[in-house]
N, C-alpha and C. Protein backbone atom coordinates (compact mmCIF):
# COMPACT_ATOMS: atom_id res chain seq x y z
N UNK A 1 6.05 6.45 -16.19
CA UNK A 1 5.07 5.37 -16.10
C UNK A 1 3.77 5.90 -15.52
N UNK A 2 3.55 6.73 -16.05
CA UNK A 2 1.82 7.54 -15.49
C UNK A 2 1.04 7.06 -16.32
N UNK A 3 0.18 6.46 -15.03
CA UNK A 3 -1.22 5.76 -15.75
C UNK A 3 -2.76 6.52 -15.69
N UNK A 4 -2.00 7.77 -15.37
CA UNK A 4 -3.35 8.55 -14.84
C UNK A 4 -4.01 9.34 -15.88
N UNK A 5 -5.74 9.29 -15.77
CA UNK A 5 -6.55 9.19 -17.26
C UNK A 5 -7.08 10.14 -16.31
N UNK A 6 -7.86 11.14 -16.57
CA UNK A 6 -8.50 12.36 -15.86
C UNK A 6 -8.63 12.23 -14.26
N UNK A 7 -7.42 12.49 -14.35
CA UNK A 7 -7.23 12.50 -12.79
C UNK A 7 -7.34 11.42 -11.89
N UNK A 8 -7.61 9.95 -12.84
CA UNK A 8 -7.09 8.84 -11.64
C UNK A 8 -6.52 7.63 -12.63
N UNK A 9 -6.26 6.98 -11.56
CA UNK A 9 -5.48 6.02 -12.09
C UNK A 9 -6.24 4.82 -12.81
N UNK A 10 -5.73 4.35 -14.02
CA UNK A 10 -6.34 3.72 -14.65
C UNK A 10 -5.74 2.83 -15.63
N UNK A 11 -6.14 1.25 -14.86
CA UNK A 11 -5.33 0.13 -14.61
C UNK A 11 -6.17 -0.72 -15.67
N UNK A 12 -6.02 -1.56 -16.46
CA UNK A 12 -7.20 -2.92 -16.86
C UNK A 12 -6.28 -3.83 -17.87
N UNK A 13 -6.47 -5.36 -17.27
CA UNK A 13 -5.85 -6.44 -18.13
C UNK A 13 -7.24 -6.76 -19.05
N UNK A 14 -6.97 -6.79 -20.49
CA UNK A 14 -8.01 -7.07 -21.30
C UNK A 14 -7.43 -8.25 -22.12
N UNK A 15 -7.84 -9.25 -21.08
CA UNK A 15 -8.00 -11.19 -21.61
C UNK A 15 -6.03 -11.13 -21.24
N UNK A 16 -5.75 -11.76 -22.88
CA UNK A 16 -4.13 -12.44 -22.57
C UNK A 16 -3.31 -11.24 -23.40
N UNK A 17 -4.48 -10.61 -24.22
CA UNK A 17 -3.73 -9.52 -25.46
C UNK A 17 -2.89 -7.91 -24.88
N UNK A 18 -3.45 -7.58 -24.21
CA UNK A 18 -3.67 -5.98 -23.90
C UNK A 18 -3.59 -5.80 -22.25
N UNK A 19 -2.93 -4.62 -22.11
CA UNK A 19 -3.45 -3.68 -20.63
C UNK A 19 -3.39 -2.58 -21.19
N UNK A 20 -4.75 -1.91 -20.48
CA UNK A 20 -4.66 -0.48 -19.83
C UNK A 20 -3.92 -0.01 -19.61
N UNK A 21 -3.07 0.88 -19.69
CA UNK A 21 -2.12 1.82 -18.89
C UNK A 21 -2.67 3.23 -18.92
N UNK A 22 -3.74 3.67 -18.31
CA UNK A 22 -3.75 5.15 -18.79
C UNK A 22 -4.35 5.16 -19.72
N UNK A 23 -4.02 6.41 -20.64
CA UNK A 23 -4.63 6.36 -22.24
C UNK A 23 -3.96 5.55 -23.11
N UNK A 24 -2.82 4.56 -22.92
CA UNK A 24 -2.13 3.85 -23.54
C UNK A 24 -2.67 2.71 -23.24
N UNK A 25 -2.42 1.36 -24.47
CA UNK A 25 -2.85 -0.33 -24.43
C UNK A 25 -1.01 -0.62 -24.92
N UNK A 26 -0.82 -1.10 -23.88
CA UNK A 26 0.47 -2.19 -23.70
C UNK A 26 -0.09 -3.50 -24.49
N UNK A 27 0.51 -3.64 -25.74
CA UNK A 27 -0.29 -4.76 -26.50
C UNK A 27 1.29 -6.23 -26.29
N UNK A 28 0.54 -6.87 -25.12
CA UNK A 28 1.18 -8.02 -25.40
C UNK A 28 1.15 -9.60 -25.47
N UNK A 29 0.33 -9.35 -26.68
CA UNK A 29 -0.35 -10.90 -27.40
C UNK A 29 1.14 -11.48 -27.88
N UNK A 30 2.04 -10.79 -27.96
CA UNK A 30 3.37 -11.89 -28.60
C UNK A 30 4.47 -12.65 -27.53
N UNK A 31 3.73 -12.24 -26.60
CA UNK A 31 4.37 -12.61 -25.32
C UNK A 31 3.95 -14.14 -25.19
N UNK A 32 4.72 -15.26 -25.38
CA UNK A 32 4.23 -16.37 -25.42
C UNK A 32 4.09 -16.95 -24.02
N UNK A 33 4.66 -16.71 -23.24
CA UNK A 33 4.26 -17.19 -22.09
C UNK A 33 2.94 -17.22 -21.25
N UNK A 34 2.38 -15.72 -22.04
CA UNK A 34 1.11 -15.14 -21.32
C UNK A 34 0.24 -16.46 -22.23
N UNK A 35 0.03 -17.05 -21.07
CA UNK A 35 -1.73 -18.27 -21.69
C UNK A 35 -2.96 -18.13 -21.14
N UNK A 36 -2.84 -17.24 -19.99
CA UNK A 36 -4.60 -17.07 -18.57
C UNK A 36 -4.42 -15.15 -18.77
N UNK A 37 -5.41 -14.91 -18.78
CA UNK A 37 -6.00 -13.95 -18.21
C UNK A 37 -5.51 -13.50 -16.87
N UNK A 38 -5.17 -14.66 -15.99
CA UNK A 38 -5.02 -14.29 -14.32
C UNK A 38 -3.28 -13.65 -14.56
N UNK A 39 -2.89 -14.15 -15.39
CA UNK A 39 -1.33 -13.77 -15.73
C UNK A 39 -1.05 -12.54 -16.63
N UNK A 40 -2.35 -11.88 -17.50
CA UNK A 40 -2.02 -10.36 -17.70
C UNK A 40 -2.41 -9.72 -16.67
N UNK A 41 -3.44 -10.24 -15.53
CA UNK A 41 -3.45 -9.27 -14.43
C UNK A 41 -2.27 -9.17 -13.85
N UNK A 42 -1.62 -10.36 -13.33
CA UNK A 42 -0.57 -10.31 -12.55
C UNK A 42 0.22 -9.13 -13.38
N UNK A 43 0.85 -9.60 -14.58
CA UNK A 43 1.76 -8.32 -14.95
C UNK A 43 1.27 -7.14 -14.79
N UNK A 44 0.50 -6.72 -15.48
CA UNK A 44 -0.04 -5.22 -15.02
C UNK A 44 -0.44 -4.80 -13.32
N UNK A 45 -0.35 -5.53 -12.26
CA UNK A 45 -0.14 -5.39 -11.07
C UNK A 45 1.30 -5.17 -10.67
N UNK A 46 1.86 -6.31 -10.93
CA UNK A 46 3.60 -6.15 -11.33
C UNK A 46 4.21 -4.62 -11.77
N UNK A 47 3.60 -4.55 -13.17
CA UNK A 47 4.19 -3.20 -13.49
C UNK A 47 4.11 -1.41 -12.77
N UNK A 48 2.76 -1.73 -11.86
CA UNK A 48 2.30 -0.88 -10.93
C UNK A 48 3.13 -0.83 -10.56
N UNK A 49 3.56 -2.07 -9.16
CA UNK A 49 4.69 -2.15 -8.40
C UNK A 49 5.92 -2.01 -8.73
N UNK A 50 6.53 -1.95 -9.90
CA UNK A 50 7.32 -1.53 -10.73
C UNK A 50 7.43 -0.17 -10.37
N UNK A 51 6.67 0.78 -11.21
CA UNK A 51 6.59 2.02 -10.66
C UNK A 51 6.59 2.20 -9.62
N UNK A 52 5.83 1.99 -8.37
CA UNK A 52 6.15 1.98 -7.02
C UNK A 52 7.46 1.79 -6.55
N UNK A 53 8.03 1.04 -6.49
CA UNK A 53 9.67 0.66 -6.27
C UNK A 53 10.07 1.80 -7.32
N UNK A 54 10.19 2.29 -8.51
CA UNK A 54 11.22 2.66 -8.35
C UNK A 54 10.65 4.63 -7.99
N UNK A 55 9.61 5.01 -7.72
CA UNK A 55 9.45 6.31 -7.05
C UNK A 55 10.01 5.81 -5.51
N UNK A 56 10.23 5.01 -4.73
CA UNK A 56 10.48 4.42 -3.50
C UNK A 56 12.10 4.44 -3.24
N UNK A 57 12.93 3.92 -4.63
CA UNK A 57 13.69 3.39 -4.09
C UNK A 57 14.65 4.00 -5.92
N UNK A 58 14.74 4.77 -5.89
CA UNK A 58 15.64 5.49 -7.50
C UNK A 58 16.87 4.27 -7.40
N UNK A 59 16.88 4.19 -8.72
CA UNK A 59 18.23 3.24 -8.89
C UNK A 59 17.88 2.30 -10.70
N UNK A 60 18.86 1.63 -10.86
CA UNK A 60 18.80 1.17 -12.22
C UNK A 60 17.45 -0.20 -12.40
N UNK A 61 17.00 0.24 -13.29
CA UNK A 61 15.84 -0.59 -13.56
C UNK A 61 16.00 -2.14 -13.05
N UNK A 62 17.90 -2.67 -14.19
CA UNK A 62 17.60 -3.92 -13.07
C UNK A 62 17.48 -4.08 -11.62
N UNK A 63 18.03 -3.23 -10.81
CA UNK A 63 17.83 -3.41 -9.67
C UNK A 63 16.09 -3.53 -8.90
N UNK A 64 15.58 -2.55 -9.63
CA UNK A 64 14.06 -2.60 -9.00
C UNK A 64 13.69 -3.92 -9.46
N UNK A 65 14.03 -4.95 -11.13
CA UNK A 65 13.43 -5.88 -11.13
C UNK A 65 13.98 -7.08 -10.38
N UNK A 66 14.80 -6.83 -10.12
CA UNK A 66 15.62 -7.88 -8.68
C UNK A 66 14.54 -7.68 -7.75
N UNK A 67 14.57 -6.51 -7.18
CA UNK A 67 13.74 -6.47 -6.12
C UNK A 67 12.28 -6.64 -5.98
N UNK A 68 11.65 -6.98 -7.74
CA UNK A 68 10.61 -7.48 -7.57
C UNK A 68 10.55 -8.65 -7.54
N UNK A 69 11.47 -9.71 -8.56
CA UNK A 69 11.90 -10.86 -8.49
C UNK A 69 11.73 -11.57 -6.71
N UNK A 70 12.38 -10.75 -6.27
CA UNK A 70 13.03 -11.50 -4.34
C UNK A 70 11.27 -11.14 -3.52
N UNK A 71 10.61 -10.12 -4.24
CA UNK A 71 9.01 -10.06 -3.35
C UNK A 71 8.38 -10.94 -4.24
N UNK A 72 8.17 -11.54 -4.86
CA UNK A 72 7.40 -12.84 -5.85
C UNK A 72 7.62 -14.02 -5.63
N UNK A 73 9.25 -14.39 -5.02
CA UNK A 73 9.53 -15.48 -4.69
C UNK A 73 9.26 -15.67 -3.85
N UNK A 74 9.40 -14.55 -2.37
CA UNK A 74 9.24 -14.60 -1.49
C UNK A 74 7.77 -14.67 -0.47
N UNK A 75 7.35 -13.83 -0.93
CA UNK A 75 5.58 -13.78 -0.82
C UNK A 75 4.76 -14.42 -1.46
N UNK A 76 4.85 -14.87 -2.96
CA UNK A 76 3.70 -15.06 -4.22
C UNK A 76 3.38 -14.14 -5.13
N UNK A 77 2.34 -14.52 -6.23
CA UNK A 77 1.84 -13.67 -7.34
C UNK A 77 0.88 -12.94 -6.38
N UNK A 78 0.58 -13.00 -5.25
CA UNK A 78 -0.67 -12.23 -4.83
C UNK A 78 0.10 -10.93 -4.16
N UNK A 79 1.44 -11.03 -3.99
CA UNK A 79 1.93 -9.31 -3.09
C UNK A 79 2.14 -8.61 -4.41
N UNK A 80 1.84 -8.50 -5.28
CA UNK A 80 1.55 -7.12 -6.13
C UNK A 80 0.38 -6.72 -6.52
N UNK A 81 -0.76 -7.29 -5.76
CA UNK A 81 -1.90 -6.80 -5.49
C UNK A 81 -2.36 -6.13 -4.38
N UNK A 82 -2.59 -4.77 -4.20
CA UNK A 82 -2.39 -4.21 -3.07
C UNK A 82 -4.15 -4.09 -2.80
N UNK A 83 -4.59 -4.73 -3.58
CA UNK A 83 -6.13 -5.04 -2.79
C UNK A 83 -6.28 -6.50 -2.22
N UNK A 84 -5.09 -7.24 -2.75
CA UNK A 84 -5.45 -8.63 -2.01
C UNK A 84 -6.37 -9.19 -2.57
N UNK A 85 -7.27 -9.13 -3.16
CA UNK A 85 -8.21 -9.73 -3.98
C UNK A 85 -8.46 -10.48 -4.57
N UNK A 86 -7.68 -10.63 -5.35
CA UNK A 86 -7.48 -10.99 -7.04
C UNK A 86 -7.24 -12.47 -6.69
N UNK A 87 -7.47 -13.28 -7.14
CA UNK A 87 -6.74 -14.91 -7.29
C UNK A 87 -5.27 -14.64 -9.04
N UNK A 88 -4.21 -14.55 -8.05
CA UNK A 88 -3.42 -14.53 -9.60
C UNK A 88 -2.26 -15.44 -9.88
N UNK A 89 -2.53 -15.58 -11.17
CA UNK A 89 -1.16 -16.73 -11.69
C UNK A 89 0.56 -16.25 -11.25
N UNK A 90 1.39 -17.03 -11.62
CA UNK A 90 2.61 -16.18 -11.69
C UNK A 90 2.96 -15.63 -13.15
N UNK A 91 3.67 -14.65 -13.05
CA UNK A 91 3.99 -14.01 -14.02
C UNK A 91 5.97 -13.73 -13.75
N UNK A 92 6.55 -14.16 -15.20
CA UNK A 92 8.17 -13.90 -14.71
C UNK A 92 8.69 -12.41 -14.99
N UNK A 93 9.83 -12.38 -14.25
CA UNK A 93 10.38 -11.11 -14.58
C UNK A 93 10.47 -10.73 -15.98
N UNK A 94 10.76 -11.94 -16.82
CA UNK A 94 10.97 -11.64 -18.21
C UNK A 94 9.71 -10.75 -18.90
N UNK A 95 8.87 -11.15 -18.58
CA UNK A 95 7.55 -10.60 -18.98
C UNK A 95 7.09 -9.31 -18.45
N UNK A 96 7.95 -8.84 -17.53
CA UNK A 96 7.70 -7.91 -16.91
C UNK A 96 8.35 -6.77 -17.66
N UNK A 97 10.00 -6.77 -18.27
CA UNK A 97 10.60 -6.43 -18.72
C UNK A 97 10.27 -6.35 -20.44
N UNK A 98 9.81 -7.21 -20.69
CA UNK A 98 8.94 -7.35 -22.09
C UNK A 98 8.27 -6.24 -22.10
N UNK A 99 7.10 -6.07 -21.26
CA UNK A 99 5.79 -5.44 -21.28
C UNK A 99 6.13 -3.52 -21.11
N UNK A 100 7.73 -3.31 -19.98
CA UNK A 100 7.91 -2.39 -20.11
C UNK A 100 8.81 -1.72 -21.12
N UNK A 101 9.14 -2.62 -21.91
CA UNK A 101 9.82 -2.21 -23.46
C UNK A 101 8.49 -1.36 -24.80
N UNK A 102 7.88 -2.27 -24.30
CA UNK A 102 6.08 -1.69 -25.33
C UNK A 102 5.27 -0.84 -24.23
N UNK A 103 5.87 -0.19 -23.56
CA UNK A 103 5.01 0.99 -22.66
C UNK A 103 5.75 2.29 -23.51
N UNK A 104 5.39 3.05 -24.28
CA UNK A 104 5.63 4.23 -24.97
C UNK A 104 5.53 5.39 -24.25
N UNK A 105 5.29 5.05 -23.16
CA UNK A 105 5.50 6.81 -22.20
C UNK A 105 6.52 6.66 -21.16
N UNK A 106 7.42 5.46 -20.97
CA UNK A 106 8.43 4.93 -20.20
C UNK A 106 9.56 5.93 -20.30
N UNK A 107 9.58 6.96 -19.77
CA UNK A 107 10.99 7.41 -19.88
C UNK A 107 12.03 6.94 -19.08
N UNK A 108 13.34 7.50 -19.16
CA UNK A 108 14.74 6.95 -18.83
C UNK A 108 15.59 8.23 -18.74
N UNK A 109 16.54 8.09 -17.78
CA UNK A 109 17.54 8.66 -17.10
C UNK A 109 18.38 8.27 -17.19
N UNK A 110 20.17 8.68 -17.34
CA UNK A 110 21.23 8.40 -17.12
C UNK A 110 21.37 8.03 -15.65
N UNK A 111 21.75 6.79 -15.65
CA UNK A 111 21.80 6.70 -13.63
C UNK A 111 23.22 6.29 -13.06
N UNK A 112 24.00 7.05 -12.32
CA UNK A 112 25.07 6.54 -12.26
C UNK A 112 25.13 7.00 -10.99
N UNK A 113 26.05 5.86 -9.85
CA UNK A 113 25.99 5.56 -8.62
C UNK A 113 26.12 6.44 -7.69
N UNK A 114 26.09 6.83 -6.93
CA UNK A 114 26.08 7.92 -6.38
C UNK A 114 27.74 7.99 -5.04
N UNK A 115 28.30 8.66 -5.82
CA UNK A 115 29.47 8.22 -4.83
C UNK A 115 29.87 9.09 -3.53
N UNK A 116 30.23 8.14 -2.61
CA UNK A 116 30.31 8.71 -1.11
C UNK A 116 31.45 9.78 -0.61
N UNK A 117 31.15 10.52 -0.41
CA UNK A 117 32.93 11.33 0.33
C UNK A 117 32.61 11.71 1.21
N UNK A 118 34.02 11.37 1.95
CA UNK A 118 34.54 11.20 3.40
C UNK A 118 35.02 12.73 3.78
């Protein structure tokens, strides 16, 4: 999930259709839920934090989106803005999971639990 375009990071929700990712456009106009602008920001903030959790915390995708799920409910659409800034809609997990199906540089790992001995 590297969004980095000559050496920095490079983020942009364009209207309800498109994000930025990098040199990649996450095109998701078929996403019916998305109706505001304030709600492709949210996802593409989301999906940041996405990446964040899981360089933070390795483990199976659903789990990181649980754990974004329980910080959205818990805080609001505004804790995946780490400038605080933004005025943003909510955005659901589903959409989150949508958006990282049409990210084409998403790679994947076999992940299997890590078991303890005594």
């Amino acid at each position: 999930m590297d969004a980095e375009k000559r050496g920095r990071t490079r983020l942009r929700a364009k209207g309800v259709s498109h994000i930025e990712w990098g040199p990649e456009t996450i095109d998701v106009s078929r996403l019916p839920a998305l109706l505001l602008s304030a709600q492709t920001r949210a996802l593409m903030l989301a999906l940041l934090r996405v990446r964040d959790l899981c360089a933070e915390t390795p483990g199976p995708l659903s789990q990181v989106l649980s754990t974004l799920t329980e910080e959205l409910d818990r805080l609001g659409p505004g804790s995946v803005d780490p400038r605080g800034e933004r005025v943003l809609a909510q955005v659901r997990v589903q959409e989150v999971a949508a958006a990282l199906s049409r990210l084409r540089s998403l790679g994947t790992i076999e992940w299997t639990e890590p078991v303890l001995m005594d």
